[in-house]
Protein backbone atom coordinates (compact mmCIF):
# COMPACT_ATOMS: atom_id res chain seq x y z
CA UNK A 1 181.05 216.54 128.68
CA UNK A 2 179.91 218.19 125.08
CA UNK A 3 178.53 215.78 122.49
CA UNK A 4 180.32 215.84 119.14
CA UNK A 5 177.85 217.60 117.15
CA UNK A 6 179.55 218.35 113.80
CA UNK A 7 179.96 221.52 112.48
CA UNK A 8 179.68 221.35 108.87
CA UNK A 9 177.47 219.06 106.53
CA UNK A 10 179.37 215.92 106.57
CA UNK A 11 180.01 213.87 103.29
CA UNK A 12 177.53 211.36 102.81
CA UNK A 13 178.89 207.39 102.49
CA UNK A 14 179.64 206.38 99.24
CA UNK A 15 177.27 204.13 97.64
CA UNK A 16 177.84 201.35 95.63
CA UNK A 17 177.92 202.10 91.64
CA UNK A 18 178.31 200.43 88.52
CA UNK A 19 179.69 199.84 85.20
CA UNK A 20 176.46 199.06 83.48
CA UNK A 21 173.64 199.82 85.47
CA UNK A 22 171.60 197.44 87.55
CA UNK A 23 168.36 198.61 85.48
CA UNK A 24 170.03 198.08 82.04
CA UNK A 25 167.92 195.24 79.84
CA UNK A 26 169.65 191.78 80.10
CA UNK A 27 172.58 192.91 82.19
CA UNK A 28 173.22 189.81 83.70
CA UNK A 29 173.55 188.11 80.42
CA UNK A 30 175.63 190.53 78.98
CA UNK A 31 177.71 190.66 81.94
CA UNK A 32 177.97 186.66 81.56
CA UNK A 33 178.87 186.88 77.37
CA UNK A 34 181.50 189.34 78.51
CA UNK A 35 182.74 187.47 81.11
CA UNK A 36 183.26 184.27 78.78
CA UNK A 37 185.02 185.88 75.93
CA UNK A 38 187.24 187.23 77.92
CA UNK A 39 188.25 184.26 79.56
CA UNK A 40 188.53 182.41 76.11
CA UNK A 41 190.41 185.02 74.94
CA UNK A 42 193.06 184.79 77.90
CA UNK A 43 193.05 180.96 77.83
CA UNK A 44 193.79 181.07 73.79
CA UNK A 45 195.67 184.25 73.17
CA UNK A 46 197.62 184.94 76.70
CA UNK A 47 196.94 181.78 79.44
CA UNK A 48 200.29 183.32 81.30
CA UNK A 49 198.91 186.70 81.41
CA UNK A 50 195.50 184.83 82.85
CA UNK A 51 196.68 182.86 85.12
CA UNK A 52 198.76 185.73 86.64
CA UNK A 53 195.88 187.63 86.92
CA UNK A 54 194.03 184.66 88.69
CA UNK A 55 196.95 184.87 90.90
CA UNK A 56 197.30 188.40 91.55
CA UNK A 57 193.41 188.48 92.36
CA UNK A 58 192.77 185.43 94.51
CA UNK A 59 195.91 186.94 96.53
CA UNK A 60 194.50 190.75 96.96
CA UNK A 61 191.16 189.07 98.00
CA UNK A 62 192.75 186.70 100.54
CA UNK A 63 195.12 188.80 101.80
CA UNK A 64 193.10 192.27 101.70
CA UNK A 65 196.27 194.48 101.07
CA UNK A 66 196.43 197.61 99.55
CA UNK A 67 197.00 197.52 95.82
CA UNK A 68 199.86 199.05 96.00
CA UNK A 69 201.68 195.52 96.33
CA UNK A 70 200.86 195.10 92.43
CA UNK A 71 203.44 197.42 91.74
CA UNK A 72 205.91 194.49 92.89
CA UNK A 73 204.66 192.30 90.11
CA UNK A 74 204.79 194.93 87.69
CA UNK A 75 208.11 196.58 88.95
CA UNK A 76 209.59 192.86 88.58
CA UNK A 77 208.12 192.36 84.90
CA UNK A 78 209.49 195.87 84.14
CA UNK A 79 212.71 195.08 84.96
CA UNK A 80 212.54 192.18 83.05
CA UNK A 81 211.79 193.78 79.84
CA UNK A 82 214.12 196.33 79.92
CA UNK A 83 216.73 193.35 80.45
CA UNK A 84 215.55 191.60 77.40
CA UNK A 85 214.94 193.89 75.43
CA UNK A 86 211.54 195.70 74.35
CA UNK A 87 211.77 194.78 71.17
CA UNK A 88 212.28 190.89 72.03
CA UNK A 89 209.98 190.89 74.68
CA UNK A 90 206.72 192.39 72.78
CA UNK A 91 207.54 189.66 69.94
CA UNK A 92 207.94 186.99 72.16
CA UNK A 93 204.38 188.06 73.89
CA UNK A 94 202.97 188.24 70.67
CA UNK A 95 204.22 184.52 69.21
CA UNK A 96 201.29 182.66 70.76
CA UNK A 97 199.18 184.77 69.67
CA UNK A 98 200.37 184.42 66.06
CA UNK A 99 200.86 180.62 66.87
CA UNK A 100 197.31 180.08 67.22
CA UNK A 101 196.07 182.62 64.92
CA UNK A 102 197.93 180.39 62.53
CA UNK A 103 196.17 176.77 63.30
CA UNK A 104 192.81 178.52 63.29
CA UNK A 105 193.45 180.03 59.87
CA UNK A 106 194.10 176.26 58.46
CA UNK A 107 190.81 175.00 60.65
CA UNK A 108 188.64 174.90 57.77
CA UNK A 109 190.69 173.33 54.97
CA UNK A 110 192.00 171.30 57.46
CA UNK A 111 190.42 170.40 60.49
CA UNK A 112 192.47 167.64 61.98
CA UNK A 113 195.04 170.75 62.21
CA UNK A 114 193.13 171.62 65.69
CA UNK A 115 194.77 168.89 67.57
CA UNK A 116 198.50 171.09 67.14
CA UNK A 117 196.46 173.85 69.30
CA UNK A 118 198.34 172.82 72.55
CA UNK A 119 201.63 172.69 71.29
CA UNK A 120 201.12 176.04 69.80
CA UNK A 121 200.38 177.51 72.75
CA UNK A 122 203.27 176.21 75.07
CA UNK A 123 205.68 177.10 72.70
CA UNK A 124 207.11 180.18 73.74
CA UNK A 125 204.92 180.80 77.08
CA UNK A 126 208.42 181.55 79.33
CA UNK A 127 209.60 184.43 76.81
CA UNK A 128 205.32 185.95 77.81
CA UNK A 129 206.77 186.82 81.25
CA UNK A 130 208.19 190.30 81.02
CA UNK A 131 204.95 191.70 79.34
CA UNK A 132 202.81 189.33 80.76
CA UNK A 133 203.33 190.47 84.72
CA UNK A 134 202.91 193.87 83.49
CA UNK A 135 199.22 193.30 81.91
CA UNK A 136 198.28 191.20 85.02
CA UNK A 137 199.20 193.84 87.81
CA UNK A 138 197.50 196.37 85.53
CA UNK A 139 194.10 194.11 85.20
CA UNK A 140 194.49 193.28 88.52
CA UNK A 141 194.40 197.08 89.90
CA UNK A 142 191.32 197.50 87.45
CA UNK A 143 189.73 194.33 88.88
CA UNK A 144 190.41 195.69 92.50
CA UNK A 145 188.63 199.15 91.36
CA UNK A 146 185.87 197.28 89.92
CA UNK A 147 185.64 195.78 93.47
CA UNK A 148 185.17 198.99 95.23
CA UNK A 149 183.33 200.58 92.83
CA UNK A 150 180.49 198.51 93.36
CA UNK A 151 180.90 197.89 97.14
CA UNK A 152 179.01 200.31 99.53
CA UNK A 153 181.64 202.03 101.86
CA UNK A 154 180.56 200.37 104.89
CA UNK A 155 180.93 196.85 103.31
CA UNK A 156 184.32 197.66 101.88
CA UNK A 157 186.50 195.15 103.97
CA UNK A 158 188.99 196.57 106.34
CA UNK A 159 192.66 196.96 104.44
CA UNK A 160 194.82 194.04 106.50
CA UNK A 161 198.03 195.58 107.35
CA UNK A 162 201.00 194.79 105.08
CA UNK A 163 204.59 193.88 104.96
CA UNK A 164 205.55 196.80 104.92
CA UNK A 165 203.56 198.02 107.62
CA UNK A 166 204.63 194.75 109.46
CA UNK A 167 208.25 195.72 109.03
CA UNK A 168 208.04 199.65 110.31
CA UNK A 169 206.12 198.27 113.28
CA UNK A 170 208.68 196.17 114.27
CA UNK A 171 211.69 198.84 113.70
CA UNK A 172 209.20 201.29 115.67
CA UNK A 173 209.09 198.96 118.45
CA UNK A 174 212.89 198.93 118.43
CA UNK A 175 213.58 202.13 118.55
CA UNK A 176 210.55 202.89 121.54
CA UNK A 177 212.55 199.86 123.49
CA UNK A 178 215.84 201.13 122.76
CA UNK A 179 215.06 204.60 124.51
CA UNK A 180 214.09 206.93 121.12
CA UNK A 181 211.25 208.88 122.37
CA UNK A 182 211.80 212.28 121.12
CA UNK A 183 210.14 212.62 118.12
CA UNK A 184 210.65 216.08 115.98
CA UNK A 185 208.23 218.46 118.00
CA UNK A 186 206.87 216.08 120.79
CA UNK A 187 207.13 212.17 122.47
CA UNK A 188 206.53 208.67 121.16
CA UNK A 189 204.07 206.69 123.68
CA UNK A 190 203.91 203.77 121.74
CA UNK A 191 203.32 202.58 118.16
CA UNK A 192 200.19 203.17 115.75
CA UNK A 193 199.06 199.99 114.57
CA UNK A 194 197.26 201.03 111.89
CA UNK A 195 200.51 203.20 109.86
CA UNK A 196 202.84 201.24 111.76
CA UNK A 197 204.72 203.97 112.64
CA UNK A 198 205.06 205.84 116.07
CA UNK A 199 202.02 207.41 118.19
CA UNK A 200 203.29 210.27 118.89
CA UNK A 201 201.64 213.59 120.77
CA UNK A 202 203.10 216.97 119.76
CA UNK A 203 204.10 219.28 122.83
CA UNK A 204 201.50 221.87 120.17
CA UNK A 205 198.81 219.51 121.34
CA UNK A 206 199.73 218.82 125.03
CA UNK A 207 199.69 222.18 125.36
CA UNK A 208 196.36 222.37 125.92
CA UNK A 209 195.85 219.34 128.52
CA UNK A 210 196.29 215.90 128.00
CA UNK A 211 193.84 213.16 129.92
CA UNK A 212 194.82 209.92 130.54
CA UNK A 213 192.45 207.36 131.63
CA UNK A 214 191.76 203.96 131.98
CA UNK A 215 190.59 201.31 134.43
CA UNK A 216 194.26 199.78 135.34
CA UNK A 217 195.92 202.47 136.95
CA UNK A 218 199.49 200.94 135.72
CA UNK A 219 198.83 201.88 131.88
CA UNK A 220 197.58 205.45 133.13
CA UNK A 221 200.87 206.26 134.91
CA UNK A 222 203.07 204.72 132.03
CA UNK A 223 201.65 206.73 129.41
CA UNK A 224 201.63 209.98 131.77
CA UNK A 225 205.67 208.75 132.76
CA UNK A 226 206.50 208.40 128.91
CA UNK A 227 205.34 212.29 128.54
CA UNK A 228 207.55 213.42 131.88
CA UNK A 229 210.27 211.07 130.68
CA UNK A 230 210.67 212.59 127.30
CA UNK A 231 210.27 215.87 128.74
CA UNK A 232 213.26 215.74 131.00
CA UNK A 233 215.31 214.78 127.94
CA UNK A 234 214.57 217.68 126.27
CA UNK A 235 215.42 219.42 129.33
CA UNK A 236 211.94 220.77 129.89
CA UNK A 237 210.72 222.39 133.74
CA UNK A 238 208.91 218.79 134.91
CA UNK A 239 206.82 219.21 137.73
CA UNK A 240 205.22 215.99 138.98
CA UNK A 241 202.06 215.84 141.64
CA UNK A 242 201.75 211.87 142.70
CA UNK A 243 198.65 211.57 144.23
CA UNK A 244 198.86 208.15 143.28
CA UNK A 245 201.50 207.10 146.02
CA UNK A 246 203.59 205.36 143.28
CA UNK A 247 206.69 203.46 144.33
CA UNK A 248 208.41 203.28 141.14
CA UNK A 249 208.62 207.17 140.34
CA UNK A 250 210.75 208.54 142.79
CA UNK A 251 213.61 205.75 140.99
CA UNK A 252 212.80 206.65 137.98
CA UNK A 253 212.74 210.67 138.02
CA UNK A 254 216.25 210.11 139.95
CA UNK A 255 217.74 207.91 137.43
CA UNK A 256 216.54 210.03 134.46
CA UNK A 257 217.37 213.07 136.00
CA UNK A 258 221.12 212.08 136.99
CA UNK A 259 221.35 210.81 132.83
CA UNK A 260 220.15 214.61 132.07
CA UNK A 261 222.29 216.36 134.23
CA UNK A 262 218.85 217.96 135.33
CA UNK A 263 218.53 219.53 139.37
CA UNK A 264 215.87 217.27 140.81
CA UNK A 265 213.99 218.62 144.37
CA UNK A 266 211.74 216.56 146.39
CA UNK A 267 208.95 217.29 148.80
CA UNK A 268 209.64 215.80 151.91
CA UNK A 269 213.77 216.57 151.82
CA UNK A 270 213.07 220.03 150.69
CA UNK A 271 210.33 222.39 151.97
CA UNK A 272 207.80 223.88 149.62
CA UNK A 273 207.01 228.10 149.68
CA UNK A 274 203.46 228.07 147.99
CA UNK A 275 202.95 231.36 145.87
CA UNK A 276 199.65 231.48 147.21
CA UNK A 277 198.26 231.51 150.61
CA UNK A 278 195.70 228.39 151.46
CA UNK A 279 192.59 229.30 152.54
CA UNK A 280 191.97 228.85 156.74
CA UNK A 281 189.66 225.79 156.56
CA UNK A 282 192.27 224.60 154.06
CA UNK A 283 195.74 225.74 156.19
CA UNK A 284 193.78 223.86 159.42
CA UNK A 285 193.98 220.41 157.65
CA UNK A 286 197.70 221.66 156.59
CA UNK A 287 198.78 222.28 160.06
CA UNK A 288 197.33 218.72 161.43
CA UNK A 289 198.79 216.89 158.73
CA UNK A 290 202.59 215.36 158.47
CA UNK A 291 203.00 216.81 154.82
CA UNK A 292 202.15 220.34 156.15
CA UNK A 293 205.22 220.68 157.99
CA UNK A 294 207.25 220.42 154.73
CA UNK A 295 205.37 223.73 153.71
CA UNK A 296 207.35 226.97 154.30
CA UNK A 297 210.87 228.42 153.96
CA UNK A 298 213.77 226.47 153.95
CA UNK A 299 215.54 225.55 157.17
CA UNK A 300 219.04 225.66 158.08
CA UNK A 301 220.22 227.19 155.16
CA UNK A 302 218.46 224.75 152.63
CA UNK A 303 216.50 226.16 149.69
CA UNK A 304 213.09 225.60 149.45
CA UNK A 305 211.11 224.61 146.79
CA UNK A 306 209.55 227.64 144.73
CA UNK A 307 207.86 227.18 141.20
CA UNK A 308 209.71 230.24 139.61
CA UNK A 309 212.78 228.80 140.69
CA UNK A 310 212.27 225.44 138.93
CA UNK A 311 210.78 227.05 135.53
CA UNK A 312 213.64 229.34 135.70
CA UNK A 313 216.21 226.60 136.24
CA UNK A 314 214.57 224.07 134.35
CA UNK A 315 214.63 221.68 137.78
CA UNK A 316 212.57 218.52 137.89
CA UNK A 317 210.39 218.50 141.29
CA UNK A 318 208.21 215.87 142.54
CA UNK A 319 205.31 215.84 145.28
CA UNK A 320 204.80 212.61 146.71
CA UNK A 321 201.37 212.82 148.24
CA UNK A 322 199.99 209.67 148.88
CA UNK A 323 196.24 210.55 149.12
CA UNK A 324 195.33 207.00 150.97
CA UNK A 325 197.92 207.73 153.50
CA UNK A 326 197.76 211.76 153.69
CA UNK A 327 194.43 212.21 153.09
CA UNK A 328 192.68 215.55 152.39
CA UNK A 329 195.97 217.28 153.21
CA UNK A 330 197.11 215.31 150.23
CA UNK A 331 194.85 217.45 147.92
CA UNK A 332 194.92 220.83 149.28
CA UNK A 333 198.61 220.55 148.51
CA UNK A 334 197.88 219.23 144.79
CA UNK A 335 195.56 221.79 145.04
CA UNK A 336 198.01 224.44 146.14
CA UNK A 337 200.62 223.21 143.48
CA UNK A 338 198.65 223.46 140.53
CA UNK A 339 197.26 227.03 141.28
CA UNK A 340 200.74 228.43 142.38
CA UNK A 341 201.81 226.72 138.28
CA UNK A 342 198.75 228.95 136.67
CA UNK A 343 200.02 232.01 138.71
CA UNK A 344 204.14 231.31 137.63
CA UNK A 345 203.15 230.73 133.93
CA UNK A 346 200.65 233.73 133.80
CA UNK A 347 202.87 236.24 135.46
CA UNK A 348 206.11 235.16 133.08
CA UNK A 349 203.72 235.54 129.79
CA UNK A 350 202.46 239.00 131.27
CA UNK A 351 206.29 240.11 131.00
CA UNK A 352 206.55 238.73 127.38
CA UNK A 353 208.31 235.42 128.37
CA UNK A 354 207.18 232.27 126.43
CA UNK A 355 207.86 229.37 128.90
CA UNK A 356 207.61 225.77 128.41
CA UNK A 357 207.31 222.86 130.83
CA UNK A 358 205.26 219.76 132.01
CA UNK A 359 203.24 219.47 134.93
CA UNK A 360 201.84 215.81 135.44
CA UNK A 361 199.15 214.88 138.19
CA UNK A 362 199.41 210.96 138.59
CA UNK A 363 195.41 211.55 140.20
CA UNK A 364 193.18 214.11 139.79
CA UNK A 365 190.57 213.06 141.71
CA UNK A 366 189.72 215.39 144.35
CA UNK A 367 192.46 218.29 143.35
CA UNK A 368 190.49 221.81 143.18
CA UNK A 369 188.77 221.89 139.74
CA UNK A 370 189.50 225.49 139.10
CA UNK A 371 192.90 224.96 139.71
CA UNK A 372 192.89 222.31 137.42
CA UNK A 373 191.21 224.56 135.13
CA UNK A 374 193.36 227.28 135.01
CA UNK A 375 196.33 225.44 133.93
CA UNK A 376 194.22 223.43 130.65
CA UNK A 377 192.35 226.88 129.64
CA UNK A 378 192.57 227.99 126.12
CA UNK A 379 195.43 230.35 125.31
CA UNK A 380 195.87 231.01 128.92
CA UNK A 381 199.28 228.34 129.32
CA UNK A 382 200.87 228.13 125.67
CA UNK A 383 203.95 226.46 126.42
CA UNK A 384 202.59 224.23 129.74
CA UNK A 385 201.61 220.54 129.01
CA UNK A 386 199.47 219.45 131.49
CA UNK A 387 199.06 215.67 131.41
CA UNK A 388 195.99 214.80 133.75
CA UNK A 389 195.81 211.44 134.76
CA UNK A 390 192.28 209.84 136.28
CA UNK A 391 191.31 206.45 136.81
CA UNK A 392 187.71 207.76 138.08
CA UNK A 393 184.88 207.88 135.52
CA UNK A 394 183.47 211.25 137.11
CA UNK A 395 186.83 212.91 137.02
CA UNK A 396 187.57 211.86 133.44
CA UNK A 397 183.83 212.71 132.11
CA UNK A 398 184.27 216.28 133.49
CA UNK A 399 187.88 217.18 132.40
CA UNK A 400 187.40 215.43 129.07
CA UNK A 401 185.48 218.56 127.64
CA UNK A 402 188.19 220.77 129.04
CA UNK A 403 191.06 219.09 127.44
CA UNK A 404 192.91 218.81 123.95
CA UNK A 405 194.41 215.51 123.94
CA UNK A 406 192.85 212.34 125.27
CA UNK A 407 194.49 208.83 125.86
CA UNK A 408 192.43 206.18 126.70
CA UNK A 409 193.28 203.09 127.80
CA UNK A 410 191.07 200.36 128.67
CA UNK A 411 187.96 201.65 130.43
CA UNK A 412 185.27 199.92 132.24
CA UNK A 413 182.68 202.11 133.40
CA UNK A 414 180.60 202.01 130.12
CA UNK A 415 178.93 205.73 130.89
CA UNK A 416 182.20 207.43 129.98
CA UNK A 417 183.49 205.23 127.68
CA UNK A 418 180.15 206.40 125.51
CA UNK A 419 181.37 209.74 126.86
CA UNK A 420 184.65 209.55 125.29
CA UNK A 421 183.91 207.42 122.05
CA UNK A 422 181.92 210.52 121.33
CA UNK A 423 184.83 212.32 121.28
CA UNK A 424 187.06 210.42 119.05
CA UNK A 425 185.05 212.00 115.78
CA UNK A 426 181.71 210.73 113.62
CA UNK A 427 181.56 208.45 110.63
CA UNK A 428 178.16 208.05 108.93
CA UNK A 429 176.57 204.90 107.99
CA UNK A 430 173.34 204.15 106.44
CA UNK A 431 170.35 204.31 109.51
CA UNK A 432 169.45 200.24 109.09
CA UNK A 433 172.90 199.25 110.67
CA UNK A 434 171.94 201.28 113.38
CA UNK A 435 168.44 200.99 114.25
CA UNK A 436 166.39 198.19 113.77
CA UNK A 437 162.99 198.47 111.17
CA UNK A 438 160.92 199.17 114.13
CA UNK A 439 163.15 201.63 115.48
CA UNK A 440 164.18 202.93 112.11
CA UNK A 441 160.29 204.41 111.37
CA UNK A 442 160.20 205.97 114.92
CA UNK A 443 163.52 207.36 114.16
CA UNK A 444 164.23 211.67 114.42
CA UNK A 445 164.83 213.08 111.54
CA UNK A 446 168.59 213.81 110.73
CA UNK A 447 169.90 216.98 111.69
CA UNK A 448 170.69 219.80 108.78
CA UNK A 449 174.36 218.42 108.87
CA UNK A 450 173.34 214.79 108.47
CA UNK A 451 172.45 213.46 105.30
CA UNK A 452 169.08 211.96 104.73
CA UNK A 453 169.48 208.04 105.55
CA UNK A 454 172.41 208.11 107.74
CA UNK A 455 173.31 208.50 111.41
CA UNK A 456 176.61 209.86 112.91
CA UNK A 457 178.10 206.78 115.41
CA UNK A 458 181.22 207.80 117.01
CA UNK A 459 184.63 206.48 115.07
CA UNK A 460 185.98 204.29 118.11
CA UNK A 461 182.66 202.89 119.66
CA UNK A 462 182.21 202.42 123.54
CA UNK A 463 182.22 198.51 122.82
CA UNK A 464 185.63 198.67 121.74
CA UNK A 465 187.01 201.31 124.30
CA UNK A 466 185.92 199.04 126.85
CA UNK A 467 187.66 195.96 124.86
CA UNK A 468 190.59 197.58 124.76
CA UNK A 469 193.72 194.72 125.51
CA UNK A 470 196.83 194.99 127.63
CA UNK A 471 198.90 198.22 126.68
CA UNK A 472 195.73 198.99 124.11
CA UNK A 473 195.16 202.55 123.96
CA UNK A 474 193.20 204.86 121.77
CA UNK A 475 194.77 208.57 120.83
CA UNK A 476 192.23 211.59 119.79
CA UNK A 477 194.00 215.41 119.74
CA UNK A 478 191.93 218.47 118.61
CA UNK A 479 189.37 218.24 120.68
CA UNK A 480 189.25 221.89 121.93
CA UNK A 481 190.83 223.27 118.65
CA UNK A 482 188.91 220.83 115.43
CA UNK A 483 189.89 219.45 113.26
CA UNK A 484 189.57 215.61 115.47
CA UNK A 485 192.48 213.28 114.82
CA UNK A 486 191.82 209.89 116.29
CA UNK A 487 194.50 207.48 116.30
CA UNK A 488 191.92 204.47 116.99
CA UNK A 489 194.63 201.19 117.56
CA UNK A 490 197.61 201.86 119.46
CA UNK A 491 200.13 199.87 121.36
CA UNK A 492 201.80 201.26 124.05
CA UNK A 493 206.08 200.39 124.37
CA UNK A 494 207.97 201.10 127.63
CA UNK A 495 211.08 203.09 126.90
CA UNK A 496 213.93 202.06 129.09
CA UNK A 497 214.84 203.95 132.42
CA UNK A 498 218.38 204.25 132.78
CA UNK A 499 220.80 203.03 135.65
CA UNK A 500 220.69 205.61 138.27
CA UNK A 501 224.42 207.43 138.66
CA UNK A 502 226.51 206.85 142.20
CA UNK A 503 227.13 209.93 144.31
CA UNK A 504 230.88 209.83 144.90
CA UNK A 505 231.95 208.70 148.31
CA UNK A 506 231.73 211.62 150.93
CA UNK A 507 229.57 213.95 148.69
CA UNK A 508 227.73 216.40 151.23
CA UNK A 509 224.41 217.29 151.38
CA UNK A 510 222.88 214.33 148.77
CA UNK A 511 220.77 211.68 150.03
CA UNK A 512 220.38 208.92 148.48
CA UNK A 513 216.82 209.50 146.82
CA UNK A 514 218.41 212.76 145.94
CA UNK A 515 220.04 213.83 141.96
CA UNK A 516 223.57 212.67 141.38
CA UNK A 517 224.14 215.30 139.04
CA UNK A 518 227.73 214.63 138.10
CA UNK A 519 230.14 213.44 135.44
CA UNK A 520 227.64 211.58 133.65
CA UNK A 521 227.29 211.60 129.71
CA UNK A 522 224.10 213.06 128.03
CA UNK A 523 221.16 210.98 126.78
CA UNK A 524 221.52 210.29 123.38
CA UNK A 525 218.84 212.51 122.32
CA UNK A 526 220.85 215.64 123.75
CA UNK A 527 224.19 214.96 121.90
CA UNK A 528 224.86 217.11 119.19
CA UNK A 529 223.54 216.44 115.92
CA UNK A 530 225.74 213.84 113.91
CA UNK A 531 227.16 212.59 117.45
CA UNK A 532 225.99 209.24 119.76
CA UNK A 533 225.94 210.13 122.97
């Protein structure tokens, strides 16, 4: 697997800068004189406006959300104006300020006049609103960039997700469960924490190989079924290799399949005609194998399974090869499958045909590797996603520098998850939160593209790919074709299968694992625009 090395001179981190400098002559007094006379000026002149902005601050501080929710306050104060009136509202701002300009002008001939200071300033304080939420958002936003300004960017805390972020979550989790997977130009596996809307992978990007790995072999296979799934709703060529000896799939590819309307062929009722001949060491474990009897022409007048066939038709077919029961054999067909997919797709783009389709290996573990390769090369297979699914660290370190899209799930060998966090892009941060003193002196020197006193540390460490929680799963595309875009906090949602269609009673020639392709309305993402299916 390639390190990361980056390309180009990265941007350094921002330090931490300031108003007045730190060197300036008595800053810390000044900075204190300042601080009072501004607070006596907001207790005496505008205590609303102050203790809004006491508000608004203590709240972005606790809370940590963008300051983009002071445009609430402001928004609200606007609209409050406008209601009242500019006119009345400025002069109503400005009475306590005459109020107690007033008792101070009579303080010297009259100093007993001072005790009327509280009274002048309540009077009026309700009709300082409309201005007075306006001022406080704005000093608020300043305070905020004050805040930043002088806060190192790895110190700056982490921006806690918002109501609004709360709320698109939630209606992105809806949608996911109610069976919206399709997004405009690719499928929805789950929902990006961080945006709160969906995590989505473009077929552009699945076009050049996806990997999915992780230690429970469960959230492998749902995020590889999600990809196959949306696929066959967009009426897609879907062919599936299940190494994995999954008992849920061959359900599920009939019941999406009869909602689709889409031809569905299965290895084991129908025969398979390889494009390509197996080598003899490789045709000997065929022949003394169960599965290799299912390889050949069809018999008594059935049609066998050929690759062309299903591209051309845009048929759904699915290998069952249980590698702990079948073995070997299990792999030489996986093997067999994937080259005879490279030799389909190449020959249709050599006569100017731009096909598209899935392929999806539930295991890749001990399928050829130049197979494998031939199908995830660049520019070779355009239009082909191939989702590779692995729950083996060797497998995954190997075909994770081959790939363009990665989706890691919880791992647990801590080799590739290193491996892999070193794929999901660079951040630099100064060298002593990386290295101890000791360390730090013995340290290399930072390459031409590193800035003096940082170090590059991968954006989704190994410690957290190997923390990763139930349905957790980290998304990184561009990695054969920069730029890197990691989608670091992800939540994966099941869309729902739907009820598998009834064959009609005396139906020839459908068993029962077989498609029921019959009456049976569309999925709603292939009605017509402006039309539920």
């Amino acid at each position: 697997m390639p390190p990361a090395v980056p390309l180009v001179s990265e941007r350094p981190p921002r330090r931490a800068r300031y108003l007045i400098p730190l060197g300036t002559p008595r800053r810390g007094e000044v900075l204190a004189a300042l601080a009072v006379v501004a607070a006596l000026a907001g207790v005496l002149l505008a205590p609303v406006t102050l203790l809004l902005l006491v508000a608004f601050c203590t709240t972005s501080k606790i809370s940590r959300w963008r300051p983009l929710w002071l445009a609430v306050p402001a928004c609200c104060g606007a609209v409050w104006l406008l209601a009242a009136g500019p006119g009345t509202a400025a002069a109503a701002f400005g009475a306590a300020t005459r109020s107690v300009a007033a008792v101070f002008s009579r303080l010297l001939p009259d100093p007993p006049v001072l005790a009327s200071l509280p009274g002048a300033e309540i009077h009026g304080l309700a009709g300082q609103f409309p201005v007075a939420l306006i001022v406080a958002a704005a000093a608020a936003a300043f305070a905020w960039w004050v805040r930043w300004l002088h806060t190192d960017e790895w110190d700056v805390p982490a921006i806690r997700p918002g109501l609004v972020n709360f709320c698109r979550r939630r209606l992105t989790t809806a949608s996911v469960r109610s069976g919206n997977i399709l997004t405009r130009d690719g499928a929805c596996l789950g929902v990006d924490r961080v945006t709160g809307g969906p995590a989505a992978l473009s077929w552009h990007d699945a076009g050049g190989g996806v990997l999915v790995t992780g230690a429970a072999q469960a959230a492998v296979l749902a995020s590889g079924w999600q990809l196959v799934h949306a696929a066959i709703r967009r009426r897609k060529p879907v062919i599936v290799v299940d190494l994995a000896g999954s008992q849920e799939l061959p359900g599920w590819l009939a019941a999406v399949c009869s909602a689709t309307a889409a031809p569905l062929q299965v290895f084991g009722e129908a025969r398979y005609l390889p494009g390509l001949r197996p080598a003899d060491d490789e045709l000997a474990i065929l022949r003394a194998s169960p599965p290799g009897r299912w390889l050949g022409p069809g018999q008594n007048g059935a049609a066998p399974i050929t690759l062309a066939e299903v591209v051309r038709r845009r048929m759904v077919v699915l290998f069952s090869l249980d590698r702990r029961r079948y073995g070997r054999a299990a792999e030489v067909i996986a093997g067999l499958v994937a080259a005879d997919i490279a030799a389909v797709y190449t020959a249709l783009g050599r006569k100017g045909v731009a096909p598209e389709g899935v392929c999806w290996f539930t295991e890749c573990d001990g399928v050829d590797a130049e197979a494998l390769a031939s199908l995830i090369a660049p520019g070779t297979q355009p239009g082909l996603a191939t989702v590779l699914a692995t729950g083996v660290p060797g497998t995954a370190a190997r075909l994770a520098g081959q790939v363009q899209a990665g989706v890691f799930h919880r791992l647990a060998d801590r080799d590739l998850a290193a491996g892999l966090a070193a794929l999901t892009g660079t951040r630099l941060i100064p060298v002593a939160r990386v290295l101890s003193p000791a360390a730090e002196i013995d340290a290399a020197p930072p390459g031409p593209a590193v800035p003096l006193g940082t170090a590059p540390v991968p954006v989704v460490p190994a410690e957290e790919l190997c923390g990763l929680g139930d349905g957790e799963f980290v998304m990184v595309t561009g990695l054969t074709a920069p730029p890197v875009t990691t989608a670091p906090q992800c939540q994966a949602i099941a869309a729902p299968v739907p009820a598998q269609a009834q064959a009609p009673a005396g139906a020839p020639g459908h068993g029962p694992a077989q498609i029921r392709a019959w009456a049976e309305r569309p999925a709603r993402a292939l009605a017509p625009p402006g039309r539920r299916a």
